[in-house]
Protein backbone atom coordinates (compact mmCIF):
# COMPACT_ATOMS: atom_id res chain seq x y z
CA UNK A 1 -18.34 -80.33 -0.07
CA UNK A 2 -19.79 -78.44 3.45
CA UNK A 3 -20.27 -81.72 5.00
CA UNK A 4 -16.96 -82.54 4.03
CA UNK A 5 -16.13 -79.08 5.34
CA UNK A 6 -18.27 -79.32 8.40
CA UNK A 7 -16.55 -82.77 9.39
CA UNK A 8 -13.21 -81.64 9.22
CA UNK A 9 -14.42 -78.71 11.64
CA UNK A 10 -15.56 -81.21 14.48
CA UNK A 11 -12.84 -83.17 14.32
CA UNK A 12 -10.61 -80.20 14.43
CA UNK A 13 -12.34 -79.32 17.94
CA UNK A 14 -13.09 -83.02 19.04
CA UNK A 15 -9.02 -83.15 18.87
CA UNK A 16 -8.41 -80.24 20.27
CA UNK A 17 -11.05 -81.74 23.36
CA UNK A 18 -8.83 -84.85 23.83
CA UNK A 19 -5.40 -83.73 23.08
CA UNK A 20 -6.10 -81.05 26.00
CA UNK A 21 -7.73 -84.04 28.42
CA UNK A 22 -6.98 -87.09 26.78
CA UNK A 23 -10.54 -88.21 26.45
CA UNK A 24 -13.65 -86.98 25.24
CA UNK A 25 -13.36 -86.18 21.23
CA UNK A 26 -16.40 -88.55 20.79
CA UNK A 27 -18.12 -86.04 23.62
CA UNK A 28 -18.08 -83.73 20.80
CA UNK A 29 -17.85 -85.14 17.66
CA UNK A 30 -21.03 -87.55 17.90
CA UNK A 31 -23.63 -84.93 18.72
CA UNK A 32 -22.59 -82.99 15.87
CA UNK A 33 -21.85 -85.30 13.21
CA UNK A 34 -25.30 -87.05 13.95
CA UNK A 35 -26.61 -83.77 12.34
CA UNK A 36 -24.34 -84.29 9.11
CA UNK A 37 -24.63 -87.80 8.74
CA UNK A 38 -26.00 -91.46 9.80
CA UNK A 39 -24.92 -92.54 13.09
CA UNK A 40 -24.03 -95.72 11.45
CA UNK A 41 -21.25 -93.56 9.61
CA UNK A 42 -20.52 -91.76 12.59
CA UNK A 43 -19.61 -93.74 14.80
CA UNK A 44 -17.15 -96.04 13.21
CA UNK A 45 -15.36 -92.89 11.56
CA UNK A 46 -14.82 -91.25 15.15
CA UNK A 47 -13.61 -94.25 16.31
CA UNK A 48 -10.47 -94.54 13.26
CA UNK A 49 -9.74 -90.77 14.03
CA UNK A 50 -9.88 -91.39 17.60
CA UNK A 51 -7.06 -93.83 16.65
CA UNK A 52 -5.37 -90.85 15.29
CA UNK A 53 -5.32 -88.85 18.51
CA UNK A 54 -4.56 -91.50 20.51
CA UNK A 55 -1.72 -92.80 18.80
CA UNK A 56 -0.13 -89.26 18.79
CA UNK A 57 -0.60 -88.59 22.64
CA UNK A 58 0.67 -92.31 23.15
CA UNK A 59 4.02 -91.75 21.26
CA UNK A 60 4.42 -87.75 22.77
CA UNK A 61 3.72 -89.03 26.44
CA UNK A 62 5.46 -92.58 25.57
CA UNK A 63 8.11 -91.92 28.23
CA UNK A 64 5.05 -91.90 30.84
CA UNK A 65 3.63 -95.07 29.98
CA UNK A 66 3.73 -98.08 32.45
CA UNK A 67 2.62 -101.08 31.53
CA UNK A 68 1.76 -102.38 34.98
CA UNK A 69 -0.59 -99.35 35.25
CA UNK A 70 -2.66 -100.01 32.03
CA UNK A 71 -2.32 -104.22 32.30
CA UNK A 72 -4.75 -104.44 35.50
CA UNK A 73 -7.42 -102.37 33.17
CA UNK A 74 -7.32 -104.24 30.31
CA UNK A 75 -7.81 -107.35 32.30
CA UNK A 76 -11.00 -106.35 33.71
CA UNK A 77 -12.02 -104.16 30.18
CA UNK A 78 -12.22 -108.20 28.78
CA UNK A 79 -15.21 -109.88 30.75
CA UNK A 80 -16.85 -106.19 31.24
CA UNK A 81 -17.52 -106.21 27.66
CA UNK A 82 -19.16 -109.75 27.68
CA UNK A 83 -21.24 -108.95 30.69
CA UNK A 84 -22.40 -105.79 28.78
CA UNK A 85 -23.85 -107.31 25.76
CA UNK A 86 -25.68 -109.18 27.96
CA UNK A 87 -26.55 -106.10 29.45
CA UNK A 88 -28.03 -104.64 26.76
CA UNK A 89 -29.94 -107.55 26.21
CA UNK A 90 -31.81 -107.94 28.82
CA UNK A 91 -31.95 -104.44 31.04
CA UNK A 92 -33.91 -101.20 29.82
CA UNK A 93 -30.65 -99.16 28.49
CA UNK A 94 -32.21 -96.16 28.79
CA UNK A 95 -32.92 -96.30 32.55
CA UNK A 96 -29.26 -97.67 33.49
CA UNK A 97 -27.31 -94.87 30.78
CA UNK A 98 -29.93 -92.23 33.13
CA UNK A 99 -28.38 -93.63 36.11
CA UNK A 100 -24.76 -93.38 35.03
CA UNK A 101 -25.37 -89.64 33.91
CA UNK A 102 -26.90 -89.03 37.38
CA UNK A 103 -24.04 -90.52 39.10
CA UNK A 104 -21.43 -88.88 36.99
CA UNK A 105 -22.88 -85.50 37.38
CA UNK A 106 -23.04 -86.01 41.39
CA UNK A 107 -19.75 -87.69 41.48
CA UNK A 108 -18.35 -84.60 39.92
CA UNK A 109 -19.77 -81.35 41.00
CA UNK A 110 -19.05 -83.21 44.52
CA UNK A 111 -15.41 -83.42 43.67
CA UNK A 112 -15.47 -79.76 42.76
CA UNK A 113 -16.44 -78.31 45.18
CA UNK A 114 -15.27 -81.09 48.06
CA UNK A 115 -11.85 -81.14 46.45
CA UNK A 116 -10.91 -84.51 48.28
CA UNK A 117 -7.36 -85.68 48.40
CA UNK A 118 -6.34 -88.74 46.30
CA UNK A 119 -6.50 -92.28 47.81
CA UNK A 120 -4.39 -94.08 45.21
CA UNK A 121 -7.02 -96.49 44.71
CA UNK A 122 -5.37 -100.08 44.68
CA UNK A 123 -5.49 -103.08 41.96
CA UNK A 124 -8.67 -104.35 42.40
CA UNK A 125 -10.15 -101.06 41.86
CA UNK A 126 -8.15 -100.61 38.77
CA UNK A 127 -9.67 -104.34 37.61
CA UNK A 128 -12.97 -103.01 38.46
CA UNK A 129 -13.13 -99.62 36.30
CA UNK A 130 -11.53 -101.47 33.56
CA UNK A 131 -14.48 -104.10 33.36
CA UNK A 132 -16.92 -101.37 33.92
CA UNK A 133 -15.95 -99.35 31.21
CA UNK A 134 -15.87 -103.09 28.76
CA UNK A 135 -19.37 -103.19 30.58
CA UNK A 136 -21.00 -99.69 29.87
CA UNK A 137 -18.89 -99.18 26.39
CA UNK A 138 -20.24 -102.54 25.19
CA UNK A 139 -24.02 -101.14 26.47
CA UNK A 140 -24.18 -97.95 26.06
CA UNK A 141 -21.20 -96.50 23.75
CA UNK A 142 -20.11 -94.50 26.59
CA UNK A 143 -17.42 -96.67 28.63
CA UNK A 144 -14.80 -93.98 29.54
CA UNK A 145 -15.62 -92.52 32.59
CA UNK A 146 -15.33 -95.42 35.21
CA UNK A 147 -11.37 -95.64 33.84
CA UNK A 148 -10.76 -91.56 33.87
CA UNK A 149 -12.72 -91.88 37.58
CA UNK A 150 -9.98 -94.08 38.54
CA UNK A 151 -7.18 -92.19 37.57
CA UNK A 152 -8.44 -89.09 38.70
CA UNK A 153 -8.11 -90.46 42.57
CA UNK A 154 -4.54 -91.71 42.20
CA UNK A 155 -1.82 -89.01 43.25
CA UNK A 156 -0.17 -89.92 39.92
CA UNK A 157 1.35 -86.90 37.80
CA UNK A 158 -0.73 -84.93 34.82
CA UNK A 159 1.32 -86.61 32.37
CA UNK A 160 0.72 -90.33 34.18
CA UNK A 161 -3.14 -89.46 34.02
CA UNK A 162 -3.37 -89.04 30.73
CA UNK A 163 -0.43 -91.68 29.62
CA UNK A 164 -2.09 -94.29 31.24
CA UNK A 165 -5.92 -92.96 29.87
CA UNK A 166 -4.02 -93.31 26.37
CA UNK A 167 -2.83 -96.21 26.37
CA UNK A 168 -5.80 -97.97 27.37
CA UNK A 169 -7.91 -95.82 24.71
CA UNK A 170 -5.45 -96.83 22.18
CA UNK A 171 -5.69 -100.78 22.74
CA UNK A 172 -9.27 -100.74 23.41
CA UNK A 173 -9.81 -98.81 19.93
CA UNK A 174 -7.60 -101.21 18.24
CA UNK A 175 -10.17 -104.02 19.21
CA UNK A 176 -12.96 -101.96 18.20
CA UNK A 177 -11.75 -100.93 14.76
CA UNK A 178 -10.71 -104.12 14.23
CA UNK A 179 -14.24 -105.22 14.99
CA UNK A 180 -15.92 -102.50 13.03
CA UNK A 181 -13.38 -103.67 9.55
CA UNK A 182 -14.38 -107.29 10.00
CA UNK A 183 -18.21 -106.66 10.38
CA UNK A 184 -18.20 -104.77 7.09
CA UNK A 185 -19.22 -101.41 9.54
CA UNK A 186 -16.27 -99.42 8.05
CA UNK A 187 -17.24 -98.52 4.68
CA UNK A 188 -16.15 -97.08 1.92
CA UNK A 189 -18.25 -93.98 2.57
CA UNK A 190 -16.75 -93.78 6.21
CA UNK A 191 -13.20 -93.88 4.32
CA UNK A 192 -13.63 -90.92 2.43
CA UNK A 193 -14.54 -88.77 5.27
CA UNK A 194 -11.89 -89.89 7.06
CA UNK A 195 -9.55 -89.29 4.88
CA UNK A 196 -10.50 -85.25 5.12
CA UNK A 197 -11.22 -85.67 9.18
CA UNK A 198 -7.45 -87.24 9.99
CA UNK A 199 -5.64 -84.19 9.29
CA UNK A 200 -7.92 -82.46 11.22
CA UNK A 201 -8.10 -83.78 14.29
CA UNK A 202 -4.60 -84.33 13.74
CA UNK A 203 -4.29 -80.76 13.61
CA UNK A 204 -6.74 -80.02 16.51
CA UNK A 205 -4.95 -82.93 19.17
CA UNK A 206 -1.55 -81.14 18.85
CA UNK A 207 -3.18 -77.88 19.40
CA UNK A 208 -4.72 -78.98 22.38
CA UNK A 209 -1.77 -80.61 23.64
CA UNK A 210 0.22 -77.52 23.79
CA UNK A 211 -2.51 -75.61 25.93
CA UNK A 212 -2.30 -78.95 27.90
CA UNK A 213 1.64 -78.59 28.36
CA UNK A 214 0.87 -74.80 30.02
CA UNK A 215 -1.48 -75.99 32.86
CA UNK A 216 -1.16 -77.49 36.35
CA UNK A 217 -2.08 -80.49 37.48
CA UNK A 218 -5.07 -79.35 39.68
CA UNK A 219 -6.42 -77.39 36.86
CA UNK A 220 -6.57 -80.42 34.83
CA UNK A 221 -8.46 -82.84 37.16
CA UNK A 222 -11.07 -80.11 37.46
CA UNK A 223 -10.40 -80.19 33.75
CA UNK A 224 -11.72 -83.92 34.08
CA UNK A 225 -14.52 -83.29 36.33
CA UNK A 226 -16.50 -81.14 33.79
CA UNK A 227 -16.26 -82.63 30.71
CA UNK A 228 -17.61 -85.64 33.08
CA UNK A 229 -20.08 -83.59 33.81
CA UNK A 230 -20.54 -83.00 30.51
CA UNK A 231 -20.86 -86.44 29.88
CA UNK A 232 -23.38 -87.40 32.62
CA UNK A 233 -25.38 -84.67 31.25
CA UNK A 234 -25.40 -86.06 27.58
CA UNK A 235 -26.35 -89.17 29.07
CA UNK A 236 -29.10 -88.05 31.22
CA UNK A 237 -30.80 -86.83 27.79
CA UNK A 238 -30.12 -89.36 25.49
């Protein structure tokens, strides 16, 4: 009953994380439910609620969604996930996840205090981030940031940022829960606690998205830039 309890807490705030951002609920919920339960469990249940928040920002932002913005990520998000199995067979992990921490912290704190102005990066960068992130999600578990460093440097609207971030979070989590049901990783264990974490991360995306709906656009890329930070950090220590 108070991991039950506990769950439904992280999810409440891993929602509220990515219903304000539109990314980053597994920035939160991992760490802590690795203290509540095996990762094994973990990780396959944040990846069906994830489903849940994503879904919901898709259909609220659905009037910002553009195909032909999302299409060129997917397309490189299919041979980056081949090349990173490979990867992860034959590199040290540990040293390459240290180096994309390093370079997403500096990356970051440069942006915030630099404050550059967008250069609308063009298709082949798009195909690029979208095969990195197949590349360092099929590594390292961590494949979002080349795809929210990409749409960070366009001159593209809040709502575009995050519309286009969801839609390719909801396709690639498709695949992966797909994967996860067919590979016997979703269990019925993993069931039950989702059945008390949907509502509330349910709960905690909608809250977020109304704090989302009340700030500007500049506020939310630096918005983006520390929970990167964040991320690089988490990385850095394992």
């Amino acid at each position: 009953m108070v991991t039950a309890l506990l769950t439904g807490t992280v999810f409440l705030a891993a929602g509220f994380v990515q219903g304000l951002t539109g990314f980053g609920s597994a920035l939160v919920a991992i760490p802590l439910l690795s203290l509540l339960m095996d990762v094994k469990t973990a990780v396959p249940l944040c990846t069906l609620s994830g489903m849940v928040i994503t879904s919901y920002l898709g259909w609220q932002l659905r009037d910002h969604l553009h195909w032909h913005r999302i299409r060129p990520l997917l397309l490189g998000s299919i041979p980056g996930v081949l090349a990173g199995v490979t990867l992860l067979k034959k590199v040290d992990s540990d040293v390459i996840r240290s180096g994309i921490g390093v370079l997403l912290i500096t990356y970051s704190t440069y942006n915030l205090l630099v404050r550059p102005r967008p250069v609308n990066p063009g298709r082949f960068w798009a195909i690029l981030a979208g095969f990195l992130t197949g590349a360092i999600g099929a590594a390292f578990s961590a494949g979002g940031p080349p795809v929210i460093i990409y749409t960070s440097m366009t001159s593209w609207k809040k709502d575009v940022i995050k519309a286009t971030l969801t839609g390719f979070f909801v396709l690639n989590g498709v695949v992966t829960v797909t994967v996860h049901a067919t590979s016997g990783i979703t269990t019925s264990t993993v069931l039950g606690y989702f059945a008390v974490a949907a509502p509330c991360v349910l709960a905690g995306t909608m809250l977020g998205s109304r704090v989302y709906g009340r700030i500007r656009r500049d506020t939310y890329i630096r918005l983006i830039y520390w929970f990167l930070i964040a991320m690089g950090i988490m990385l850095v220590a394992g």
